[in-house]
PDB file of N, CA and C in Angstrom:
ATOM      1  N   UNK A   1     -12.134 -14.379   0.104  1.00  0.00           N
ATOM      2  CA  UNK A   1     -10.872 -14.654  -0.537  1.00  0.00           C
ATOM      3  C   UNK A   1      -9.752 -14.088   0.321  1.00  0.00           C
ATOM      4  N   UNK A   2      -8.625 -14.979   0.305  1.00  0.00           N
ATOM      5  CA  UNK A   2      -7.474 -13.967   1.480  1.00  0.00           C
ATOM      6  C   UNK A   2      -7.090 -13.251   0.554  1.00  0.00           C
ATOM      7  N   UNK A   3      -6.554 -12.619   1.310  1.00  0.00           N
ATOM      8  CA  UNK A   3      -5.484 -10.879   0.476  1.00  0.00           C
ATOM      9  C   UNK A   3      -4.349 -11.629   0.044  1.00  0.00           C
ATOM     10  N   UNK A   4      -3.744 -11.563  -1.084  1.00  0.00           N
ATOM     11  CA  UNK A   4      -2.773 -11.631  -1.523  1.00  0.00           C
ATOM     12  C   UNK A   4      -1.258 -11.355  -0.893  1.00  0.00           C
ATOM     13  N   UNK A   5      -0.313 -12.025  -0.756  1.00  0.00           N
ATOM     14  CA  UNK A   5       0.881 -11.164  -0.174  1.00  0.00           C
ATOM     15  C   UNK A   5       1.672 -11.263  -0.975  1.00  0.00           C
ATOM     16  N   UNK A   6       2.557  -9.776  -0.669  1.00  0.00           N
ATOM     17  CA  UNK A   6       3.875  -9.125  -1.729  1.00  0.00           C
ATOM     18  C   UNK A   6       4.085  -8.133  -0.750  1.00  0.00           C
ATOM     19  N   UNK A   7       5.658  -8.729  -0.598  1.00  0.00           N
ATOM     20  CA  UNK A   7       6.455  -7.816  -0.004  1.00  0.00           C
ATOM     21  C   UNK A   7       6.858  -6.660  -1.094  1.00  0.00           C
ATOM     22  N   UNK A   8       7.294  -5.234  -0.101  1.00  0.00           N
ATOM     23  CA  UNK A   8       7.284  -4.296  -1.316  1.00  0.00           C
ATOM     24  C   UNK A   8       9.088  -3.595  -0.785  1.00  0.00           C
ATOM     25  N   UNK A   9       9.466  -2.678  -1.076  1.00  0.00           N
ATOM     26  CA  UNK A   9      10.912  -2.150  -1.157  1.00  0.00           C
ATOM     27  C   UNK A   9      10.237  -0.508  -1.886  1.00  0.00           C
ATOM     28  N   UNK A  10      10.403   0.160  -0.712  1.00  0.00           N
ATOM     29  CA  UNK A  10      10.350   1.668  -0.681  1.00  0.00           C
ATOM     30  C   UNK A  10      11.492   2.385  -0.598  1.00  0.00           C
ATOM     31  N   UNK A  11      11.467   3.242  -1.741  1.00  0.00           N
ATOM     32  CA  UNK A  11      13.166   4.168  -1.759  1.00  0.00           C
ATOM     33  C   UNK A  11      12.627   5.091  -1.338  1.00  0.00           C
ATOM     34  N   UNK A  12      12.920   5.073  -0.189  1.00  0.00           N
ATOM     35  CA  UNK A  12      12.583   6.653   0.579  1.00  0.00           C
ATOM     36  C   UNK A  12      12.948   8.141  -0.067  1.00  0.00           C
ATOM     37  N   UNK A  13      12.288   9.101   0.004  1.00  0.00           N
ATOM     38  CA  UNK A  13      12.728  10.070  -0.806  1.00  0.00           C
ATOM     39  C   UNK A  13      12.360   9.982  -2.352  1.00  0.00           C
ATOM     40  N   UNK A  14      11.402   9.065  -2.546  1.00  0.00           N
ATOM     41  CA  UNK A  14      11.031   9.063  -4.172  1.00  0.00           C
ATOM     42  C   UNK A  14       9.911   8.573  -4.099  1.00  0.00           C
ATOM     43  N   UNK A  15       9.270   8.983  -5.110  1.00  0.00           N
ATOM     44  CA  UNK A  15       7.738   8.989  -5.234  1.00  0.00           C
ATOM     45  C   UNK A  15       7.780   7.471  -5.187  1.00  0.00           C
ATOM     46  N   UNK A  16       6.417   6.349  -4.945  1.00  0.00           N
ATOM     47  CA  UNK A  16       6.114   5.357  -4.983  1.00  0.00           C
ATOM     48  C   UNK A  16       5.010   4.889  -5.951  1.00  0.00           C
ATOM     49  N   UNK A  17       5.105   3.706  -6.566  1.00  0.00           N
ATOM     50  CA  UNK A  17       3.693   3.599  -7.460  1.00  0.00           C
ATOM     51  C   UNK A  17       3.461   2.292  -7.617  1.00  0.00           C
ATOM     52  N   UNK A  18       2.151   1.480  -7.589  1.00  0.00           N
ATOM     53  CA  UNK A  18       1.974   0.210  -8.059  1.00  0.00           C
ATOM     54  C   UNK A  18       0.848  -0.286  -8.501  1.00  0.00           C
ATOM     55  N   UNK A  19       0.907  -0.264  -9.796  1.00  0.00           N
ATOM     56  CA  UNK A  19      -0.921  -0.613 -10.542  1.00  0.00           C
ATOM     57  C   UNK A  19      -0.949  -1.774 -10.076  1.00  0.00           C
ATOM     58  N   UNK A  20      -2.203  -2.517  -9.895  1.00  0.00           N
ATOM     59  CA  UNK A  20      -3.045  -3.466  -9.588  1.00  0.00           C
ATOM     60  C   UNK A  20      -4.021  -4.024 -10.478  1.00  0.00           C
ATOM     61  N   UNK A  21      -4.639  -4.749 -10.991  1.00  0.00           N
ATOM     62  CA  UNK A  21      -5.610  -5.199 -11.515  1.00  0.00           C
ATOM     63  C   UNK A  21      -6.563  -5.976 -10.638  1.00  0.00           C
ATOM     64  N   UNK A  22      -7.513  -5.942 -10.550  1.00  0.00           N
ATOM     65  CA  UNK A  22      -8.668  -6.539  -9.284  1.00  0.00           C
ATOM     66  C   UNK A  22      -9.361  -7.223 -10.206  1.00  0.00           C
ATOM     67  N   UNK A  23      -9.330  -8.978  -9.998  1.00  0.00           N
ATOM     68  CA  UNK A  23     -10.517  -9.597 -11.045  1.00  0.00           C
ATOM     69  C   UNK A  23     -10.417 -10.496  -9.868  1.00  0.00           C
ATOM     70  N   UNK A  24     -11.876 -10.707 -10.184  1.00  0.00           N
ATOM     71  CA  UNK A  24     -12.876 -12.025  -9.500  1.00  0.00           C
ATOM     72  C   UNK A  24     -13.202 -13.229 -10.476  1.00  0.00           C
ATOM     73  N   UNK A  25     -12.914 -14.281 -10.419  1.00  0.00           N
ATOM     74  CA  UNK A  25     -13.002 -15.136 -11.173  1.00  0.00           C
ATOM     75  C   UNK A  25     -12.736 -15.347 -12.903  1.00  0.00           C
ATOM     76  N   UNK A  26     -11.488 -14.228 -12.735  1.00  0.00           N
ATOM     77  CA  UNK A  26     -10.502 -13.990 -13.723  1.00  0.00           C
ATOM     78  C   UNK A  26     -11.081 -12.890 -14.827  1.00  0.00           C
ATOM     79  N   UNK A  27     -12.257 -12.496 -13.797  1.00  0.00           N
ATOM     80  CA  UNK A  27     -12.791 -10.895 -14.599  1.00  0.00           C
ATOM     81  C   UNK A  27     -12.429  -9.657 -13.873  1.00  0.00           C
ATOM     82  N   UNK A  28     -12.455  -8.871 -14.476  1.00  0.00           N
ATOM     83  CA  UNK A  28     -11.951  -7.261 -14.177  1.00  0.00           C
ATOM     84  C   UNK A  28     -13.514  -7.167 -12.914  1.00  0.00           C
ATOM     85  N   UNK A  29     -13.201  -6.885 -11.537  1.00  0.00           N
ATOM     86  CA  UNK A  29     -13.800  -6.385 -10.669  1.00  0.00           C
ATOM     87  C   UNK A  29     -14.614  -4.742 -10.898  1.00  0.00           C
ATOM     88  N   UNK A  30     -15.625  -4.724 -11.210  1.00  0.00           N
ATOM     89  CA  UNK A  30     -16.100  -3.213 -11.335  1.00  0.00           C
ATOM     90  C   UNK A  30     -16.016  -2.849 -10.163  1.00  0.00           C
ATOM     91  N   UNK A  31     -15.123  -1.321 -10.107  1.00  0.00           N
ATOM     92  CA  UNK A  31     -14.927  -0.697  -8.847  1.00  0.00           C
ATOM     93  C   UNK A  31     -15.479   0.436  -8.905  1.00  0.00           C
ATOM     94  N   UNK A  32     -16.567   0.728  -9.325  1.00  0.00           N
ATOM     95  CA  UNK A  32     -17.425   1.654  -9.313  1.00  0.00           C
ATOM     96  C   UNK A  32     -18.194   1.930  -8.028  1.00  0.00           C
ATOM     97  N   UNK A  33     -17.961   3.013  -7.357  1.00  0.00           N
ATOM     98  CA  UNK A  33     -18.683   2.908  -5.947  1.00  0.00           C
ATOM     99  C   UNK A  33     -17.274   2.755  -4.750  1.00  0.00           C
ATOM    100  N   UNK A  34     -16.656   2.213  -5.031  1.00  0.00           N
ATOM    101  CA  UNK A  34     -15.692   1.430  -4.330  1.00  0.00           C
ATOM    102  C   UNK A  34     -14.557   2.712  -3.792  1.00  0.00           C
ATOM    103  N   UNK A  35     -14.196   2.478  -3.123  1.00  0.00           N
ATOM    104  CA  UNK A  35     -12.896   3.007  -2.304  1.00  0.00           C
ATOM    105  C   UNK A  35     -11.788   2.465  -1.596  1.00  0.00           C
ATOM    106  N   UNK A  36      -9.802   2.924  -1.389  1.00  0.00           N
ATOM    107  CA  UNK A  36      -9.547   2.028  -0.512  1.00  0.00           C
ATOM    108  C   UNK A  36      -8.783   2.804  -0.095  1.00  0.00           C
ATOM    109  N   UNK A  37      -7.952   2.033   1.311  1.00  0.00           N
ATOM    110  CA  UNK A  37      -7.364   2.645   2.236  1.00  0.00           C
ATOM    111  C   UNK A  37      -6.009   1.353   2.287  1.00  0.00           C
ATOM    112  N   UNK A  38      -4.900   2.103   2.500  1.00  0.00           N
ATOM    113  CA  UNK A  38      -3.854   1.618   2.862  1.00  0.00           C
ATOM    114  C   UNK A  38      -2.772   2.189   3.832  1.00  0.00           C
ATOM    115  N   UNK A  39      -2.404   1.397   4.920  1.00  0.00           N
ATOM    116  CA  UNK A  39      -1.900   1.930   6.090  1.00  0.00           C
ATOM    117  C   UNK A  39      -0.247   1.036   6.284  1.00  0.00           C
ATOM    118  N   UNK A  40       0.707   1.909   6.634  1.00  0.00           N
ATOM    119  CA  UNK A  40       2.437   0.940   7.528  1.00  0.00           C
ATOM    120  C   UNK A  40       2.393   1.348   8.735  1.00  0.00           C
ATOM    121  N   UNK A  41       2.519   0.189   9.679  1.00  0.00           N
ATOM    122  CA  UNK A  41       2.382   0.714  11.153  1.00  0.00           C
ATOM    123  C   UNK A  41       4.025  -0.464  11.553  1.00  0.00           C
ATOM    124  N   UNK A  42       4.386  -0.414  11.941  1.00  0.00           N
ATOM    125  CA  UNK A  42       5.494  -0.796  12.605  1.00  0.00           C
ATOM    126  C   UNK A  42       5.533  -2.049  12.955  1.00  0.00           C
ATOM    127  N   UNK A  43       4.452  -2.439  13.435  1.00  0.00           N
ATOM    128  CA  UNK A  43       3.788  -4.160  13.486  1.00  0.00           C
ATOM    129  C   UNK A  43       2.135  -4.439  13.716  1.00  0.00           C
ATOM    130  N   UNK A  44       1.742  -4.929  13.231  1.00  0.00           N
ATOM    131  CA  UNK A  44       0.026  -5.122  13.190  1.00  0.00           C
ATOM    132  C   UNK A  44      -0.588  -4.812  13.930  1.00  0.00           C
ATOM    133  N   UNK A  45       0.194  -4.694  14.780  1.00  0.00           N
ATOM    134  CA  UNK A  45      -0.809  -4.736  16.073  1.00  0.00           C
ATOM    135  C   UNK A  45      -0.208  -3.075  16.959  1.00  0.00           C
ATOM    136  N   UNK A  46       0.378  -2.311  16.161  1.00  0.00           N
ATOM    137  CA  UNK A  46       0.821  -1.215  16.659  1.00  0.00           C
ATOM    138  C   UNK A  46      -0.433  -0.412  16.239  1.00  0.00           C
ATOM    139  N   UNK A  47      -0.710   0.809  17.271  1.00  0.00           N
ATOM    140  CA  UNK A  47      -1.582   1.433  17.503  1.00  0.00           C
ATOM    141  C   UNK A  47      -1.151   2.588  16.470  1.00  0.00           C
ATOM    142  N   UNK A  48       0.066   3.427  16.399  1.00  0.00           N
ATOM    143  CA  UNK A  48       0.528   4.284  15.665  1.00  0.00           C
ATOM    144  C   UNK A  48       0.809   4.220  13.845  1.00  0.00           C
ATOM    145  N   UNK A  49      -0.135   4.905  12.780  1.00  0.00           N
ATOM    146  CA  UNK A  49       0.033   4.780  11.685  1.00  0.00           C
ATOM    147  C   UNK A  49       1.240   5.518  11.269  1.00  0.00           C
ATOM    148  N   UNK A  50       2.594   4.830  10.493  1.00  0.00           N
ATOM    149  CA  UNK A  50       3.527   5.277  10.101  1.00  0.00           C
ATOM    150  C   UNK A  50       3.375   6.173   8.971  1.00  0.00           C
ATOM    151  N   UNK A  51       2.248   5.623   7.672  1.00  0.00           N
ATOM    152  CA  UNK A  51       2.826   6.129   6.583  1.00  0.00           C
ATOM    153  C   UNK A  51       1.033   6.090   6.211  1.00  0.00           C
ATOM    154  N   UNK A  52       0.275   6.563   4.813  1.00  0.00           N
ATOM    155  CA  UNK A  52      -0.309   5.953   4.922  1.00  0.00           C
ATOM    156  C   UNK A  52      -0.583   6.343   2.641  1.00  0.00           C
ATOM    157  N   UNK A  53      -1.126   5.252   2.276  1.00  0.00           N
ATOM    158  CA  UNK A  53      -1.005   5.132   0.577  1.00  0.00           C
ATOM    159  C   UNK A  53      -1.896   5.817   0.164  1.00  0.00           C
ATOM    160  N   UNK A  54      -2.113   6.340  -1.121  1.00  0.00           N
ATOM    161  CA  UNK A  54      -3.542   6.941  -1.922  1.00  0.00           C
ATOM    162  C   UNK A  54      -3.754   6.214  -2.900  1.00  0.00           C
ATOM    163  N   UNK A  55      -4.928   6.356  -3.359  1.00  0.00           N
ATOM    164  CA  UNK A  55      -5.162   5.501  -4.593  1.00  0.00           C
ATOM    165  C   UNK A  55      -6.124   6.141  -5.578  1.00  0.00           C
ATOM    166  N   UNK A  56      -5.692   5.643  -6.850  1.00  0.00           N
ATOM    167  CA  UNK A  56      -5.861   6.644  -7.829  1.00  0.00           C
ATOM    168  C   UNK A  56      -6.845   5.306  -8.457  1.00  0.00           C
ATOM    169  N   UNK A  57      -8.466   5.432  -9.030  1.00  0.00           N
ATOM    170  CA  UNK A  57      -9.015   4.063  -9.497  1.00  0.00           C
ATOM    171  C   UNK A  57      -8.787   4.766 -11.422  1.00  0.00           C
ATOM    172  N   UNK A  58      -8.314   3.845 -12.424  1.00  0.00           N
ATOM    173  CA  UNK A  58      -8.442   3.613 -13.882  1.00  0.00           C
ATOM    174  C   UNK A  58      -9.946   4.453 -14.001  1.00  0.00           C
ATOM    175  N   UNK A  59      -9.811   4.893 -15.087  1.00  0.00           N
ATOM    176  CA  UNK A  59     -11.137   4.823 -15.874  1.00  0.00           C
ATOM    177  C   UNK A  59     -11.152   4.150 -17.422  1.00  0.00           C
ATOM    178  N   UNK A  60     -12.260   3.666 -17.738  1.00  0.00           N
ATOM    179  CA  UNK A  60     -13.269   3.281 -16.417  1.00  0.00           C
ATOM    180  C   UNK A  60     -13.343   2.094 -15.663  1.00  0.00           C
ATOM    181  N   UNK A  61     -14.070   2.578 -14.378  1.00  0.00           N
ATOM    182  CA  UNK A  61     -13.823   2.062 -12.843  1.00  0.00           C
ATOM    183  C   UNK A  61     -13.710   0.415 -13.333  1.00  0.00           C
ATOM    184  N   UNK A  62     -14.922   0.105 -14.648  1.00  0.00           N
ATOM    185  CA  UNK A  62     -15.335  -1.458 -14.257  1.00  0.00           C
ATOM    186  C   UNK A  62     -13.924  -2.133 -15.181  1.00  0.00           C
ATOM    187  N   UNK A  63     -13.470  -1.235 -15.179  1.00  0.00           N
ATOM    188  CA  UNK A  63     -11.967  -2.390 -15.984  1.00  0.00           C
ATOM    189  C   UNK A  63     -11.117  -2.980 -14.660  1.00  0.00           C
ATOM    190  N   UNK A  64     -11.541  -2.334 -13.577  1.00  0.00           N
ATOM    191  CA  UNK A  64     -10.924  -2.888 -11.873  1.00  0.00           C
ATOM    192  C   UNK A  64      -9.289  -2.281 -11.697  1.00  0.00           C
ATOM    193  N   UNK A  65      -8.675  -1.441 -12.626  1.00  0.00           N
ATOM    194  CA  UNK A  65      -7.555  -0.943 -12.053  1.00  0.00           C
ATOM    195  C   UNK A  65      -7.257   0.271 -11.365  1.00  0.00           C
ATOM    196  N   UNK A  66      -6.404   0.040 -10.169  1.00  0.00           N
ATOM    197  CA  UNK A  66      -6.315   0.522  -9.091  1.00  0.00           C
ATOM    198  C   UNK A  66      -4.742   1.004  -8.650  1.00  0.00           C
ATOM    199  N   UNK A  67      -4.382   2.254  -8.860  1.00  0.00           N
ATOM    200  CA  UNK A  67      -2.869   2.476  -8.061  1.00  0.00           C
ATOM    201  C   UNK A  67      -2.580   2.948  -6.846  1.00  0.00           C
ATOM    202  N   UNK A  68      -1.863   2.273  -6.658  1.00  0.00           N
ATOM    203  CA  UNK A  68      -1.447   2.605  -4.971  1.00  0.00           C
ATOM    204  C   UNK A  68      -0.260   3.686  -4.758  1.00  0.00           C
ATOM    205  N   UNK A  69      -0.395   4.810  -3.933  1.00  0.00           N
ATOM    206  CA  UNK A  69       0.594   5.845  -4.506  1.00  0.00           C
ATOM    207  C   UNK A  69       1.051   6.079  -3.219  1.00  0.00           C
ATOM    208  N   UNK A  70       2.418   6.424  -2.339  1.00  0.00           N
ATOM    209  CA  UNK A  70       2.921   7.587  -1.419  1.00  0.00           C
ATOM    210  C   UNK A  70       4.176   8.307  -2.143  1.00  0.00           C
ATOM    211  N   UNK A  71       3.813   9.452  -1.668  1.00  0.00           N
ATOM    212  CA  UNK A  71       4.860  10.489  -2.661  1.00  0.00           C
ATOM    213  C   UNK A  71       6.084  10.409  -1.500  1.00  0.00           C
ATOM    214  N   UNK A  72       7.466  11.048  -2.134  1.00  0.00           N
ATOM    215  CA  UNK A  72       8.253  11.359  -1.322  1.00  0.00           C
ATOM    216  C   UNK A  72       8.023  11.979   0.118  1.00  0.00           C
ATOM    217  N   UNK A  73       7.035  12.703   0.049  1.00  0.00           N
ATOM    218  CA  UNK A  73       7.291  13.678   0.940  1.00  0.00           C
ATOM    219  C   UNK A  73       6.608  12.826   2.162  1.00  0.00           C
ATOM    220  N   UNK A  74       5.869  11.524   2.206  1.00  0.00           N
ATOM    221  CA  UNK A  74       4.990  11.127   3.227  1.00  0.00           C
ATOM    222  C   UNK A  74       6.463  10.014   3.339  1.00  0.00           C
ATOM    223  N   UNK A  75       7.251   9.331   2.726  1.00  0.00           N
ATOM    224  CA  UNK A  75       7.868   8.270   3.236  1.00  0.00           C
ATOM    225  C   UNK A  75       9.193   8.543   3.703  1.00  0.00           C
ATOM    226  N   UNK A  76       9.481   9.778   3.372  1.00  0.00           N
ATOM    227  CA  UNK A  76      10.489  10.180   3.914  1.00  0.00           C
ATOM    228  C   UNK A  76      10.197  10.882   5.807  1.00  0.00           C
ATOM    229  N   UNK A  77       9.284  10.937   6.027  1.00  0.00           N
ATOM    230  CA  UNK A  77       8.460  10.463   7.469  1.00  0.00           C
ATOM    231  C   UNK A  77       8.516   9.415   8.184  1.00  0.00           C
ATOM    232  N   UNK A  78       9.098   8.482   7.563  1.00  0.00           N
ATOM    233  CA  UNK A  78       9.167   6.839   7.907  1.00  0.00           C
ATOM    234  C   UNK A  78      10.063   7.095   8.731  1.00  0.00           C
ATOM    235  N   UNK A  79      10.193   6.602   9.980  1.00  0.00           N
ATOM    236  CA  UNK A  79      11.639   6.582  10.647  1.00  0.00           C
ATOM    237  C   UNK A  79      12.459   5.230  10.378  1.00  0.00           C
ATOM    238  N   UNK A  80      13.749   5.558  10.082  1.00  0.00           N
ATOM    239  CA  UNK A  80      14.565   4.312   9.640  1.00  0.00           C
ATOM    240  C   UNK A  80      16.060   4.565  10.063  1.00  0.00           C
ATOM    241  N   UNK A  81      16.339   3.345  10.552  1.00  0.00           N
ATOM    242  CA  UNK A  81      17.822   2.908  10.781  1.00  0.00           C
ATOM    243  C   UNK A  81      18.732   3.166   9.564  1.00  0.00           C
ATOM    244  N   UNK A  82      19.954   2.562  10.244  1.00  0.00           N
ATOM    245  CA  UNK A  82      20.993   2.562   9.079  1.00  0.00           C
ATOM    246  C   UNK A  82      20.715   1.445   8.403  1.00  0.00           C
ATOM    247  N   UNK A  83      21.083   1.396   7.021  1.00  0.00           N
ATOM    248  CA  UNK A  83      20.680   0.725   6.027  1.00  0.00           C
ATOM    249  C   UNK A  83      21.519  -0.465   6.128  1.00  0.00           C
ATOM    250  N   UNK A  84      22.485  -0.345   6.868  1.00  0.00           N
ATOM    251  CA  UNK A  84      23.238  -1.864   7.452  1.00  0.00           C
ATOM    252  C   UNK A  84      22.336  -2.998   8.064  1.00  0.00           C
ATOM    253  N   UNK A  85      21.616  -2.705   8.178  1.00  0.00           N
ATOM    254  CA  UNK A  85      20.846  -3.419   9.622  1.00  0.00           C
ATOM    255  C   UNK A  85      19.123  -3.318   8.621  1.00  0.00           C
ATOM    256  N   UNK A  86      19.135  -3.968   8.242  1.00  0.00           N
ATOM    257  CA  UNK A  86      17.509  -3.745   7.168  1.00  0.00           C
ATOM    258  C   UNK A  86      16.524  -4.183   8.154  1.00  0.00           C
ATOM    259  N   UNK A  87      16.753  -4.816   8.245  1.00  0.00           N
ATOM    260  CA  UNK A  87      15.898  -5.493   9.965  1.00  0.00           C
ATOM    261  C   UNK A  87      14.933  -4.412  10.626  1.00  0.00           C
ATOM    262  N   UNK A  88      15.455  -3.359  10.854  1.00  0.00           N
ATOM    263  CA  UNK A  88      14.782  -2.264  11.311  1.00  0.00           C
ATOM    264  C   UNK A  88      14.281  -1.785  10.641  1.00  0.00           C
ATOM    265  N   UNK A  89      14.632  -1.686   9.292  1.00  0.00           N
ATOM    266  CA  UNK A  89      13.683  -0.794   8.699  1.00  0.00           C
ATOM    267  C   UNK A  89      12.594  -1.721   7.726  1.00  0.00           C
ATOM    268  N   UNK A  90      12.041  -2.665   8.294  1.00  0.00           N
ATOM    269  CA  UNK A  90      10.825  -3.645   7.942  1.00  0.00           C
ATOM    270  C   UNK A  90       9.854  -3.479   8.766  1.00  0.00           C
ATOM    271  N   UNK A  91       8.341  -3.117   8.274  1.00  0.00           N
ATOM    272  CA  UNK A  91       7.417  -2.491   8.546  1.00  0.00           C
ATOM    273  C   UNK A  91       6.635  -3.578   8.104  1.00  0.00           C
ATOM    274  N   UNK A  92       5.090  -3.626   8.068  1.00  0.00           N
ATOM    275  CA  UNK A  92       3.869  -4.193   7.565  1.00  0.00           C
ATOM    276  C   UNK A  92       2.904  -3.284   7.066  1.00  0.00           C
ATOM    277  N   UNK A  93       2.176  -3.560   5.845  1.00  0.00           N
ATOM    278  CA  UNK A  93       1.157  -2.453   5.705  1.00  0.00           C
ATOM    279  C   UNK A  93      -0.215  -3.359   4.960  1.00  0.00           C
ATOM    280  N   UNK A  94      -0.743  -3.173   4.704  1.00  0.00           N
ATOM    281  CA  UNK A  94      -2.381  -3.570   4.527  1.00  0.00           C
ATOM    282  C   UNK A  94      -3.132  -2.837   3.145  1.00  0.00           C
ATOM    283  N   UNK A  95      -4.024  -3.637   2.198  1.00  0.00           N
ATOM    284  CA  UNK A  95      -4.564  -2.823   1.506  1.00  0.00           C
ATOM    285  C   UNK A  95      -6.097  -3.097   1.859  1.00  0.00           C
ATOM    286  N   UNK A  96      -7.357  -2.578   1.842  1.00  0.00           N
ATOM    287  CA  UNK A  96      -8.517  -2.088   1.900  1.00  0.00           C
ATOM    288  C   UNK A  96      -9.121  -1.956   0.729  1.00  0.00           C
ATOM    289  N   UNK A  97     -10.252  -2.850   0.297  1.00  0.00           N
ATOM    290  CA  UNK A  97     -10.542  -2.140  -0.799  1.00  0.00           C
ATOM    291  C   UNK A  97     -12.138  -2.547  -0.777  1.00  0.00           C
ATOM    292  N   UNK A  98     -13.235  -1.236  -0.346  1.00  0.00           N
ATOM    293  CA  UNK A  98     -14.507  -0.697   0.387  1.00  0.00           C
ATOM    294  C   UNK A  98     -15.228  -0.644  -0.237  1.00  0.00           C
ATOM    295  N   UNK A  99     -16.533  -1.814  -1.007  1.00  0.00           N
ATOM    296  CA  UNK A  99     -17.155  -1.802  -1.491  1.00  0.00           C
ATOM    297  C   UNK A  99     -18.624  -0.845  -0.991  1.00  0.00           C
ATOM    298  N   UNK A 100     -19.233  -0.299  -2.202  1.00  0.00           N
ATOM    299  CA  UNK A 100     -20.165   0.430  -2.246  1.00  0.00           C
ATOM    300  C   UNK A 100     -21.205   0.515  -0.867  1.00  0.00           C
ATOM    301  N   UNK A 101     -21.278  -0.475  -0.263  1.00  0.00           N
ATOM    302  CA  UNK A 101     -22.275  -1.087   0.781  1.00  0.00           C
ATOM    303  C   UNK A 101     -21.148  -0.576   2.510  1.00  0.00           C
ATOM    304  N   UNK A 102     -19.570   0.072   1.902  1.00  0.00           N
ATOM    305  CA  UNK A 102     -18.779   0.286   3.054  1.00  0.00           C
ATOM    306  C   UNK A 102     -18.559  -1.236   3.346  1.00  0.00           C
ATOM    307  N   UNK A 103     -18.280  -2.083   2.896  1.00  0.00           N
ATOM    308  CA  UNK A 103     -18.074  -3.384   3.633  1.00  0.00           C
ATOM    309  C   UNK A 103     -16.709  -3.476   2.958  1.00  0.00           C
ATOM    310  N   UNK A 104     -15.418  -3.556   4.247  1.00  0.00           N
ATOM    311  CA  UNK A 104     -14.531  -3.491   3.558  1.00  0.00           C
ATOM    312  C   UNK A 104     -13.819  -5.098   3.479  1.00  0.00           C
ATOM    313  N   UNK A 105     -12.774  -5.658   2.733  1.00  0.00           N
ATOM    314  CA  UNK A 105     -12.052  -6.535   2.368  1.00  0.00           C
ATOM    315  C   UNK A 105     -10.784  -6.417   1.647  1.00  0.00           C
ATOM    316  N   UNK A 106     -10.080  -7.121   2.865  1.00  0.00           N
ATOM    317  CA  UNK A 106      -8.320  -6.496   2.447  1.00  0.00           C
ATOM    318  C   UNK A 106      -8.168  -7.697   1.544  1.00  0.00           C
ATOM    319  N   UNK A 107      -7.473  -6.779   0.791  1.00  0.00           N
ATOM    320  CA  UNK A 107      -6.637  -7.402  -0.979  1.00  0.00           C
ATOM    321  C   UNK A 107      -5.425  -7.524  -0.966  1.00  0.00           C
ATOM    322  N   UNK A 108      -4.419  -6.612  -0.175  1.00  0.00           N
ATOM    323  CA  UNK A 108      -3.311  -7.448  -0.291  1.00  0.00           C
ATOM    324  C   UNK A 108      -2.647  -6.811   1.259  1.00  0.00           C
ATOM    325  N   UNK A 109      -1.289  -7.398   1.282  1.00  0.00           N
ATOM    326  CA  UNK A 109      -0.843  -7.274   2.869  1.00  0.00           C
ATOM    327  C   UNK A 109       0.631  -7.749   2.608  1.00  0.00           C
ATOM    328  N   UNK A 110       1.516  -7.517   3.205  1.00  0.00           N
ATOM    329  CA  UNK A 110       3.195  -7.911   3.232  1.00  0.00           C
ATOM    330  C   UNK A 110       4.088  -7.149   4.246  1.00  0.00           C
ATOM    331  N   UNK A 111       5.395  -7.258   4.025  1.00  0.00           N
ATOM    332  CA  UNK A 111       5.972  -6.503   4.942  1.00  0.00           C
ATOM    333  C   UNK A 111       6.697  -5.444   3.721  1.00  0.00           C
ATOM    334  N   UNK A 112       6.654  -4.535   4.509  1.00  0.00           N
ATOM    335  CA  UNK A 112       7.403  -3.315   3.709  1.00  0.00           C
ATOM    336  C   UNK A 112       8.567  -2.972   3.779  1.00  0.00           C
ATOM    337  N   UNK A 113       9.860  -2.794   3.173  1.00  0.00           N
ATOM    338  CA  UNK A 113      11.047  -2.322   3.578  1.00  0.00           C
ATOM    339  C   UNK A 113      11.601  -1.416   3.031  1.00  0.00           C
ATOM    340  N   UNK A 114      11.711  -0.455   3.660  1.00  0.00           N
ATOM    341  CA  UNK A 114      12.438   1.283   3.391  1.00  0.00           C
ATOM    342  C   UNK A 114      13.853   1.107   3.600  1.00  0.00           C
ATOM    343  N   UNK A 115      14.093   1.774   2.279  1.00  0.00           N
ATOM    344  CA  UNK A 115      15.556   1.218   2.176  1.00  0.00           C
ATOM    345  C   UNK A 115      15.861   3.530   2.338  1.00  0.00           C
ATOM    346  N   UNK A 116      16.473   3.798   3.225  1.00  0.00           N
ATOM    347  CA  UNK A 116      16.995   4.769   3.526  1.00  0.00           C
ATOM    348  C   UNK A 116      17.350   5.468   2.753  1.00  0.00           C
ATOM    349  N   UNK A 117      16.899   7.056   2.308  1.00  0.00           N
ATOM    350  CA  UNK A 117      17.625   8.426   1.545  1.00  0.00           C
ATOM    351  C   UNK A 117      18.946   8.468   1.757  1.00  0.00           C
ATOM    352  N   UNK A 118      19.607   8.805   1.214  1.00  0.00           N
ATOM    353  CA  UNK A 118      21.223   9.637   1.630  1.00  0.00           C
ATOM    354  C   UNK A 118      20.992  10.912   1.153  1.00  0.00           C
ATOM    355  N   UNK A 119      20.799  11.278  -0.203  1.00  0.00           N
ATOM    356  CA  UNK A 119      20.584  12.402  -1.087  1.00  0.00           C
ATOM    357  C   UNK A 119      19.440  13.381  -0.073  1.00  0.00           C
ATOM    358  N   UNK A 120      20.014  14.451   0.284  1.00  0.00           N
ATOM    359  CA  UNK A 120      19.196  15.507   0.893  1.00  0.00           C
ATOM    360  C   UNK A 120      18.882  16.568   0.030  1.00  0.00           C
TER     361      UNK A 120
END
């Protein structure tokens, strides 16, 4: 199945959050066993990881919900332009989600845009 895309909008300097629901043929995916990984690198094909997500799985696992979390303190790490120019501060990031067997399959993917702190 391809990964889903959704672009996302990160307020830098504030916690981040986004539940998910994972169903396969319009059932709740049991994610029991399961693990994932989510990475922003600057462009796909950049070697350097910018930022990177945690994920918190529902209980219980087999209801398939899944949150995707970076706190302030990791996105305010992001390097970003002036907020005039958004252009620059558009990133890509990837989700992972590692079934029991380690066989992984990305679920969703977009471009990311950090919209700049002022408040110090």
């Amino acid at each position: 199945m391809p990964a889903a895309a959704l672009d996302l909008t990160l307020e830098q300097g504030s916690d981040f959050s986004r539940h998910m629901s994972i169903t396969v043929g319009g059932e709740p995916l049991d994610l029991t066993g399961y693990t994932a990984q989510g990475q922003v690198r600057e462009r796909p094909s950049s070697a350097s990881v910018l930022a990177s997500f945690t994920f918190t799985f529902d209980s219980p696992r087999s209801l398939g919900g899944i949150t995707m979390t970076m706190l302030a303190s990791v996105s305010n790490a992001i390097p970003v332009g002036d907020e005039a120019d958004l252009s620059i501060n558009r990133f890509y990031y990837d989700v992972l989600l590692i079934d029991p067997s380690l066989r992984p399959t990305r679920i969703l993917r977009g471009r990311l845009t950090v919209s700049p702190g002022v408040t110090r």
